[in-house]
C-alpha atoms as a PDB file:
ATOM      1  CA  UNK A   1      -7.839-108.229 -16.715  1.00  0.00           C
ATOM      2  CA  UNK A   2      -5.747-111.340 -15.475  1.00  0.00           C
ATOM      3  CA  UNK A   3      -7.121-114.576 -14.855  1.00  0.00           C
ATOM      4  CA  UNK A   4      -6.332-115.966 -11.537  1.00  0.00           C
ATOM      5  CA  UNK A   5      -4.406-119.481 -11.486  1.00  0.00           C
ATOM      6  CA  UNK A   6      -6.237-120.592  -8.147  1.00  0.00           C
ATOM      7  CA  UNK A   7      -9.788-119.715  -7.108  1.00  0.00           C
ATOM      8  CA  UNK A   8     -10.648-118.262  -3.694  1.00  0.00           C
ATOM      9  CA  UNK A   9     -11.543-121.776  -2.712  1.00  0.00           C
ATOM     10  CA  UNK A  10      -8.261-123.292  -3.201  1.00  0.00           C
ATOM     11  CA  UNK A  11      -6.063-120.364  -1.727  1.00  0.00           C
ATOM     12  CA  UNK A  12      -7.935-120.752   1.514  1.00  0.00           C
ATOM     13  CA  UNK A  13      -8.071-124.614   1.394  1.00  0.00           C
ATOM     14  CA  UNK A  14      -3.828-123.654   0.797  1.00  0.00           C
ATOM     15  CA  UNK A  15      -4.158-121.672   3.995  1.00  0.00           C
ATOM     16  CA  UNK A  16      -5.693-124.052   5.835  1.00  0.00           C
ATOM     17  CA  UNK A  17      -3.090-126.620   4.757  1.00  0.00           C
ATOM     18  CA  UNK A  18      -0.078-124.442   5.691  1.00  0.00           C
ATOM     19  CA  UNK A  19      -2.086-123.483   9.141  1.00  0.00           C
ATOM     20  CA  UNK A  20      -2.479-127.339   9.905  1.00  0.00           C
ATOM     21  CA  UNK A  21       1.281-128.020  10.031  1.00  0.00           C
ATOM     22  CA  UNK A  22       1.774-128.863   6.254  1.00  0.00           C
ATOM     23  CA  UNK A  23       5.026-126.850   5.465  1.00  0.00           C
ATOM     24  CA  UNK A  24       5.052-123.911   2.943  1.00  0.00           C
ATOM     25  CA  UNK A  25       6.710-125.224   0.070  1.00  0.00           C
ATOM     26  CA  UNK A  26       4.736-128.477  -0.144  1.00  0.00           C
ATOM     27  CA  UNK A  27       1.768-126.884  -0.143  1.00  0.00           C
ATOM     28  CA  UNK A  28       2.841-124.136  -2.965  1.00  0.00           C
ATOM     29  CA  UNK A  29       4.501-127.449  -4.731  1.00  0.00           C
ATOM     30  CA  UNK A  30       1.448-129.566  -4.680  1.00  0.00           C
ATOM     31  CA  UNK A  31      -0.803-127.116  -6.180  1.00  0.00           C
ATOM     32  CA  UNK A  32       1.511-125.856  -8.581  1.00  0.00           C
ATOM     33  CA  UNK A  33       1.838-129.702  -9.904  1.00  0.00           C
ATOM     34  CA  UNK A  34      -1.943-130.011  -9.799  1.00  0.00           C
ATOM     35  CA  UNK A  35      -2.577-126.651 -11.641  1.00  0.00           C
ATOM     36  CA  UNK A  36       0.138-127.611 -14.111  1.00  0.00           C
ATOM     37  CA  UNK A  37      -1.847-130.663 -15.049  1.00  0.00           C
ATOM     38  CA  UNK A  38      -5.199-129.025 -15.234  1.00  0.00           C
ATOM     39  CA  UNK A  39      -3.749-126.499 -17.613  1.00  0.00           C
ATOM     40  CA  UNK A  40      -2.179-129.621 -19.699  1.00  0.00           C
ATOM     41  CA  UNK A  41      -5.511-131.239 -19.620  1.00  0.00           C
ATOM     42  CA  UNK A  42      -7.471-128.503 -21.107  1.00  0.00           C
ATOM     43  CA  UNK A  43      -4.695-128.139 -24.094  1.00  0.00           C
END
């Protein structure tokens, strides 16, 4: 079974973003840039 990159938390705090104005692709950039750290982090 695959391991999700986000947790249910974080896609609706995404959602919420993108609801609240916050264009798509800045949203799907900043937490792509903050999961690539975590990920780097735990390396």
């Amino acid at each position: 079974m695959r391991k999700n990159r986000f947790t249910e938390a974080q896609i609706i705090g995404m959602i919420k973003e993108q609801e609240a104005g916050m264009p798509t692709v800045e949203v799907c950039l900043e937490r792509s840039q903050i999961a690539q750290r975590s990920q780097a982090a735990l390396k």
